[in-house]
N, C-alpha and C. Protein backbone atom coordinates (compact mmCIF):
# COMPACT_ATOMS: atom_id res chain seq x y z
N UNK A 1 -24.85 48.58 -27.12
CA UNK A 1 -24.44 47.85 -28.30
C UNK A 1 -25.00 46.44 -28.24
N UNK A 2 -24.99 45.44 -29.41
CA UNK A 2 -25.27 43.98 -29.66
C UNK A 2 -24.50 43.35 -29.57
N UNK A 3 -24.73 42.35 -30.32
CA UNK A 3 -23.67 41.40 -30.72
C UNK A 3 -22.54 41.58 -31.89
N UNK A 4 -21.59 41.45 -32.33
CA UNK A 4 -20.89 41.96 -33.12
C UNK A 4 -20.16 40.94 -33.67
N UNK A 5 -19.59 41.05 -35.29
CA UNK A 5 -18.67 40.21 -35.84
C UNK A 5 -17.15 40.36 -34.85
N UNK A 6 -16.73 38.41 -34.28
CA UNK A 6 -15.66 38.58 -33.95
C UNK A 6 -14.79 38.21 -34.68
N UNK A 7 -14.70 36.81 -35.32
CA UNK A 7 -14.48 36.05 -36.46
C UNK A 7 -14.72 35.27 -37.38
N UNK A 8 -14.39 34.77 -38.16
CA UNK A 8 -15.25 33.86 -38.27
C UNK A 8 -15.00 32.28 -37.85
N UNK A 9 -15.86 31.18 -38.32
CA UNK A 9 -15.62 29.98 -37.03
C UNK A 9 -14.00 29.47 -37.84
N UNK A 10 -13.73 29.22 -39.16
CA UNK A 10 -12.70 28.81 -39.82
C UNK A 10 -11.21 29.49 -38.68
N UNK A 11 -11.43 30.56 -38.20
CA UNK A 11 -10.27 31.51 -37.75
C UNK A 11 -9.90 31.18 -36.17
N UNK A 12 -10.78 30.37 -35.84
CA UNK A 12 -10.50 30.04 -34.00
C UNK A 12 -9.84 28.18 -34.55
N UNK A 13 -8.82 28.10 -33.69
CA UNK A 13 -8.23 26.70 -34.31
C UNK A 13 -8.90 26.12 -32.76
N UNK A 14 -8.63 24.64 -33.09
CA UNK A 14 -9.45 23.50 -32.68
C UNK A 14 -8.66 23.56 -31.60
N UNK A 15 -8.89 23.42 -30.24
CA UNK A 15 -8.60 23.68 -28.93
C UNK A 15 -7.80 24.68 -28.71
N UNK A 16 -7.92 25.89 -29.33
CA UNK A 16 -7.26 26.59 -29.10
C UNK A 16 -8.13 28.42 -29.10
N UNK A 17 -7.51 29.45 -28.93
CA UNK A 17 -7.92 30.52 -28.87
C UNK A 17 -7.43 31.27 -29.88
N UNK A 18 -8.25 32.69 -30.10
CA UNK A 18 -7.88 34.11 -31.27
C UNK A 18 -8.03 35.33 -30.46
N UNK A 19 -7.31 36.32 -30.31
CA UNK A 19 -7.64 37.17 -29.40
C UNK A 19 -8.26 37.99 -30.61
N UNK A 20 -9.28 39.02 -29.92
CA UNK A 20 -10.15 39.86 -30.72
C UNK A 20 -10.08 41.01 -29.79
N UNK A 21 -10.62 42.28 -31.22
CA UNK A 21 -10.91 43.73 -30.40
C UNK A 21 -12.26 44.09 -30.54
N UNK A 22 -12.96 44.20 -29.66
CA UNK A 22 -13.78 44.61 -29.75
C UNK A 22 -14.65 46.41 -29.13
N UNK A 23 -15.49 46.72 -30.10
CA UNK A 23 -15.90 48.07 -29.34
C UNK A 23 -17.39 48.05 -28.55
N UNK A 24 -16.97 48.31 -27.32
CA UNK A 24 -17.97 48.30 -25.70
C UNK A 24 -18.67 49.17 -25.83
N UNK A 25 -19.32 49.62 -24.65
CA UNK A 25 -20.35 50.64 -24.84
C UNK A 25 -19.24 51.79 -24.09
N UNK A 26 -18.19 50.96 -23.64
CA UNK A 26 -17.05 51.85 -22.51
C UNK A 26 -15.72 52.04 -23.09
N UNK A 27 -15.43 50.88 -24.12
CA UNK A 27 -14.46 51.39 -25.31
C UNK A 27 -13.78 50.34 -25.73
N UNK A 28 -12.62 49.87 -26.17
CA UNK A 28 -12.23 48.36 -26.34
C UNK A 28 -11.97 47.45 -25.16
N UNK A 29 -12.67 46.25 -25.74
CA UNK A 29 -12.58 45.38 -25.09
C UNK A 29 -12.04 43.88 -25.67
N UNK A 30 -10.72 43.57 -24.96
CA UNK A 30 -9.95 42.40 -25.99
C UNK A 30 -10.77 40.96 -25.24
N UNK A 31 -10.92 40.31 -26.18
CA UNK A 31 -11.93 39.00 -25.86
C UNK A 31 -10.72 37.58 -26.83
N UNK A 32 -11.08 36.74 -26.27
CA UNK A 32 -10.85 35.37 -26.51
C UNK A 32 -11.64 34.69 -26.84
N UNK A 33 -11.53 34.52 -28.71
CA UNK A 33 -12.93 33.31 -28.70
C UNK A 33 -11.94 32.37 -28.68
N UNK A 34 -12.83 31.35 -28.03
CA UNK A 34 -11.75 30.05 -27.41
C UNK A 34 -12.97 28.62 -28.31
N UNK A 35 -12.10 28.02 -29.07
CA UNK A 35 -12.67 26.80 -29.47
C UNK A 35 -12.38 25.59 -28.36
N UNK A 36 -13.19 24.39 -27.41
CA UNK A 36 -12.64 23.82 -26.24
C UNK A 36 -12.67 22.33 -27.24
N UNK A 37 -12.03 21.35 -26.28
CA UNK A 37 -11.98 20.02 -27.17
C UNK A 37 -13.02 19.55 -27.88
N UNK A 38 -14.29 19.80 -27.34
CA UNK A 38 -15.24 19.24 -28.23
C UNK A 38 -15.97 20.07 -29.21
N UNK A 39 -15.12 21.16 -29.79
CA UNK A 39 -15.68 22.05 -30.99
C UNK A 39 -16.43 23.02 -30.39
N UNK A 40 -16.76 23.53 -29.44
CA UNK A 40 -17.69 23.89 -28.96
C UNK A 40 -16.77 25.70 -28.86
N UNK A 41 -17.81 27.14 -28.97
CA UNK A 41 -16.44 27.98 -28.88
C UNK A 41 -17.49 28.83 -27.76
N UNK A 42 -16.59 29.80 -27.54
CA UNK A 42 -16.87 30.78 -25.96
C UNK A 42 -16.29 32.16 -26.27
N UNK A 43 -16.51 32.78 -25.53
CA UNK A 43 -15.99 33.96 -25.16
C UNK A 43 -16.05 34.45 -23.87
N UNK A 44 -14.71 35.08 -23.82
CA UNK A 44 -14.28 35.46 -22.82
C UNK A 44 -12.80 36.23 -22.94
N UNK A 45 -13.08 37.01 -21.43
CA UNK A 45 -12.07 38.27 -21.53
C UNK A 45 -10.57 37.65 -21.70
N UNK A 46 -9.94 38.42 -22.78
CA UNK A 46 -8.81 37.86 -23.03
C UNK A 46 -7.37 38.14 -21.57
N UNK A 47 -7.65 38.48 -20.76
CA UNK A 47 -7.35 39.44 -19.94
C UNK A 47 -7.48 38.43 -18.48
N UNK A 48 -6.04 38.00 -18.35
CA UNK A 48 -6.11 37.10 -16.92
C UNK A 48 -6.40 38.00 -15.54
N UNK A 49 -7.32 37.50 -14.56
CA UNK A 49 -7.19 38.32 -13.45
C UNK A 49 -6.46 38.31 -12.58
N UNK A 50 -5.67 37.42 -12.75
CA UNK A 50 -4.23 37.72 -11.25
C UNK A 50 -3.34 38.46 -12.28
N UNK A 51 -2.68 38.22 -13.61
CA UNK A 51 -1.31 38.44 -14.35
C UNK A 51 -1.57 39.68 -15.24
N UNK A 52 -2.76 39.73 -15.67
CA UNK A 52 -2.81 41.10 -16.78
C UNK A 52 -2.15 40.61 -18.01
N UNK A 53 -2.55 39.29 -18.22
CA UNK A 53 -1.98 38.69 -19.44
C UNK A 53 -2.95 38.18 -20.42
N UNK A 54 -2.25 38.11 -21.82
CA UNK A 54 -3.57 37.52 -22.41
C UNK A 54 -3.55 35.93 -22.22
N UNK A 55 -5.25 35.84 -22.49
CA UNK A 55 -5.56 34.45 -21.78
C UNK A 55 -5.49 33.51 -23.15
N UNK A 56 -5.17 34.21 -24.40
CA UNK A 56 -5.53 33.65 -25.74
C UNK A 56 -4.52 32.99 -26.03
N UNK A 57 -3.22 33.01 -25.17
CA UNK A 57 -1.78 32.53 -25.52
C UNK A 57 -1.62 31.11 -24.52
N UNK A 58 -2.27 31.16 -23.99
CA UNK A 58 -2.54 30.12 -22.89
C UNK A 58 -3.05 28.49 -23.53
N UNK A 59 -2.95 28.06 -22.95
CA UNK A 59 -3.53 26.12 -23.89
C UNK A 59 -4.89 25.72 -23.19
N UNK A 60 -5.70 25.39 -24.34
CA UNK A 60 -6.75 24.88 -23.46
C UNK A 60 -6.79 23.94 -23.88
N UNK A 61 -7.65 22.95 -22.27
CA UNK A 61 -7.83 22.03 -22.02
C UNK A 61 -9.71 21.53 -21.66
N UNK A 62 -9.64 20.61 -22.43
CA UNK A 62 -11.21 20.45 -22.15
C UNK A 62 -12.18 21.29 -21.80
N UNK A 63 -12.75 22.22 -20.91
CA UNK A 63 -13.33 23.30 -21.55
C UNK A 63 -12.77 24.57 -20.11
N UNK A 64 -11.57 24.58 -19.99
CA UNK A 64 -10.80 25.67 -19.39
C UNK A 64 -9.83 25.93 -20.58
N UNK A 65 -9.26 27.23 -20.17
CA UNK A 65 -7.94 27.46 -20.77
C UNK A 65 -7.08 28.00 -19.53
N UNK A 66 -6.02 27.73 -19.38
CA UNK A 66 -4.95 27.93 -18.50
C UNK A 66 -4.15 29.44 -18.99
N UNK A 67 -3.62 30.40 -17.93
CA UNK A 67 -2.76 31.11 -18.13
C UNK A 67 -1.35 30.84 -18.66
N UNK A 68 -0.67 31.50 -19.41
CA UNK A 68 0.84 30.89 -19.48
C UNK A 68 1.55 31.67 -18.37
N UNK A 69 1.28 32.26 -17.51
CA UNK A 69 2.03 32.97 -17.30
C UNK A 69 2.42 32.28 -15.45
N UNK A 70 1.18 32.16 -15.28
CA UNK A 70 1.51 31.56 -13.74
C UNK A 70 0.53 30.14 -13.82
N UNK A 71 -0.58 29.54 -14.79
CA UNK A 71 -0.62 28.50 -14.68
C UNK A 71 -2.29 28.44 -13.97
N UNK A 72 -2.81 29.71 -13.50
CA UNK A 72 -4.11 29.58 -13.12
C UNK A 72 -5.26 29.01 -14.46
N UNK A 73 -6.40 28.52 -14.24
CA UNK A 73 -7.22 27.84 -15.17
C UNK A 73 -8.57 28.26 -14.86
N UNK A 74 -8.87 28.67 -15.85
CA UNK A 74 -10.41 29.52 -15.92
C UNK A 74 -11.32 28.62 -16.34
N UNK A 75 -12.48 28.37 -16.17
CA UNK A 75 -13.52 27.62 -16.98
C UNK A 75 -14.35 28.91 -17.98
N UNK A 76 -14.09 28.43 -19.12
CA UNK A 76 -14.65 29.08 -20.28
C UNK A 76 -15.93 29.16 -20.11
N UNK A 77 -17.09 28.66 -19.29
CA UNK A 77 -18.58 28.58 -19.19
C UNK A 77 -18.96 29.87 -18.76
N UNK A 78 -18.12 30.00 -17.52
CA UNK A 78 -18.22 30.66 -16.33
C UNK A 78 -17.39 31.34 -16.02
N UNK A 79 -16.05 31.91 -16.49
CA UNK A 79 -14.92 32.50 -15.63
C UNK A 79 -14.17 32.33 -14.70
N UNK A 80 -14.89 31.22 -14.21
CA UNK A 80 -14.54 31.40 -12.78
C UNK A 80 -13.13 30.43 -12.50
N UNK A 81 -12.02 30.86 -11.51
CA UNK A 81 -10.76 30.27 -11.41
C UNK A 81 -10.99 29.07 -10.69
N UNK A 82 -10.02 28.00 -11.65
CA UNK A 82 -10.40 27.00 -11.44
C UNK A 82 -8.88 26.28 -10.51
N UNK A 83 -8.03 27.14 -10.31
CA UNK A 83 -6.72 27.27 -10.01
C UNK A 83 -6.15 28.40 -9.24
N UNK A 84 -5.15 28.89 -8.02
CA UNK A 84 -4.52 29.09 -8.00
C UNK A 84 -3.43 30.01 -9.02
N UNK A 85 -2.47 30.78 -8.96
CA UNK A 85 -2.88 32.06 -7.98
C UNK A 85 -4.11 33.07 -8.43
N UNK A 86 -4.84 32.91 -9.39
CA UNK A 86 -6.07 33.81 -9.27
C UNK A 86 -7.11 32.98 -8.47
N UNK A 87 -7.61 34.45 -8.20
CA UNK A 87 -8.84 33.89 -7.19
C UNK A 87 -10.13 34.64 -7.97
N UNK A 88 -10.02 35.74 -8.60
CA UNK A 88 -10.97 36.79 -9.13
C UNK A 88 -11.56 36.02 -10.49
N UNK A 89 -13.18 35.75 -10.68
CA UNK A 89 -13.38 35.30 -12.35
C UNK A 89 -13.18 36.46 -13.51
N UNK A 90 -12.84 35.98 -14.41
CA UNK A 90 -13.15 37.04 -15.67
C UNK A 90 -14.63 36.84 -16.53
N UNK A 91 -14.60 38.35 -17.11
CA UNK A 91 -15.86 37.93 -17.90
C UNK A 91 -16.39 37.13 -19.20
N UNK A 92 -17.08 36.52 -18.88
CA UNK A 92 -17.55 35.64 -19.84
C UNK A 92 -19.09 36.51 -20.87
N UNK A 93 -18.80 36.48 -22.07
CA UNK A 93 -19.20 37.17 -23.16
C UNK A 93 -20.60 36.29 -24.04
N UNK A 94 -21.68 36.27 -24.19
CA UNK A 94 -22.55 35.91 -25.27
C UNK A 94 -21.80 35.63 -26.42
N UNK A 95 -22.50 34.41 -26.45
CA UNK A 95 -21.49 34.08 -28.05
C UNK A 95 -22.69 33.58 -29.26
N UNK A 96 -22.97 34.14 -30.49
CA UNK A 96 -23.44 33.12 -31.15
C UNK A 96 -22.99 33.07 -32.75
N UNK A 97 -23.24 31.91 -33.47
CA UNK A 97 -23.04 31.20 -34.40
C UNK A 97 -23.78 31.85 -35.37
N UNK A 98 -23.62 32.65 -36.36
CA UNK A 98 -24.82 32.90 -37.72
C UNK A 98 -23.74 32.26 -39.01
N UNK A 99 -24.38 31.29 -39.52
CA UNK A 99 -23.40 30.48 -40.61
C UNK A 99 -21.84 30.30 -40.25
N UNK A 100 -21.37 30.72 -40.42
CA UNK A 100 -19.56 31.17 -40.13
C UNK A 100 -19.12 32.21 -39.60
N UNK A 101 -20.29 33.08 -39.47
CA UNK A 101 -20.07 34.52 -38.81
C UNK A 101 -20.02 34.20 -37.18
N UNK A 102 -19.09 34.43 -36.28
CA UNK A 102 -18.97 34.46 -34.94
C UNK A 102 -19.41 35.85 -33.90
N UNK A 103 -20.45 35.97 -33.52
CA UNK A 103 -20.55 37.35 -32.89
C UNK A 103 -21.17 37.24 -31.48
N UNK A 104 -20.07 37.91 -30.70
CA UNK A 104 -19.91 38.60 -29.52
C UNK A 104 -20.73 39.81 -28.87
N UNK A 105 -21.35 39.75 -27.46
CA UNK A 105 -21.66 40.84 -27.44
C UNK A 105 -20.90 41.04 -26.08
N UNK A 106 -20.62 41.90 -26.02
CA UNK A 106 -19.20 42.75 -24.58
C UNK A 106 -19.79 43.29 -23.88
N UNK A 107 -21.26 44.10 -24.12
CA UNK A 107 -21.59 44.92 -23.38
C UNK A 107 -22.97 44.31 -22.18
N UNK A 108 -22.88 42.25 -22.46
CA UNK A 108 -23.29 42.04 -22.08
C UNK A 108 -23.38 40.64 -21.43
N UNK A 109 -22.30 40.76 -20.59
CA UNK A 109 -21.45 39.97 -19.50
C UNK A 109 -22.37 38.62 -18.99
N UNK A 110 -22.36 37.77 -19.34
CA UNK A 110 -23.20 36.50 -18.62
C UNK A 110 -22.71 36.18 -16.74
């Protein structure tokens, strides 16, 4: 598969996240487009790796978003835990911009 409509940019609020469904080449896959403080948006698995929680309910901060659940902090670039108690990164998703159209591709993990 490609890239795919996730939302559009109006639908991700300003430091904050939208959880999305998307279809993989392996089957759904829930993603987080995450808008970070400076407008800038990402994707990534909505899906914390220590809690099995979504990461879209979580607050972000400058360009991580934090779990709600235990408080670990991912960097949106990269996945990678930036905190305590996860240690495992999640995946981080291709993202691009066509006018207002937001599209994701899942099946192809940065």
């Amino acid at each position: 598969m490609s890239a795919q409509l996730a939302c559009l940019t109006a639908d991700v609020p300003v430091a904050g996240a939208l959880r999305v469904e998307l279809e993989g080449a392996a089957g759904r896959v829930e993603v987080a487009v995450v808008r970070d403080e400076d407008g800038q948006l990402h994707a990534i698995s909505d899906i914390c790796s220590h809690g099995a929680v979504s990461l879209s309910d979580g607050e972000v901060e400058g360009c991580t978003v934090e779990c709600w659940l235990h408080g670990s902090r991912f960097d949106l670039r990269t996945g990678k835990p930036l905190s305590p108690p996860a240690v495992r990164p999640v995946p981080v998703y291709p993202l691009t911009v066509d006018g207002e159209r937001v599209l994701v591709d899942v099946d192809a993990p940065l």
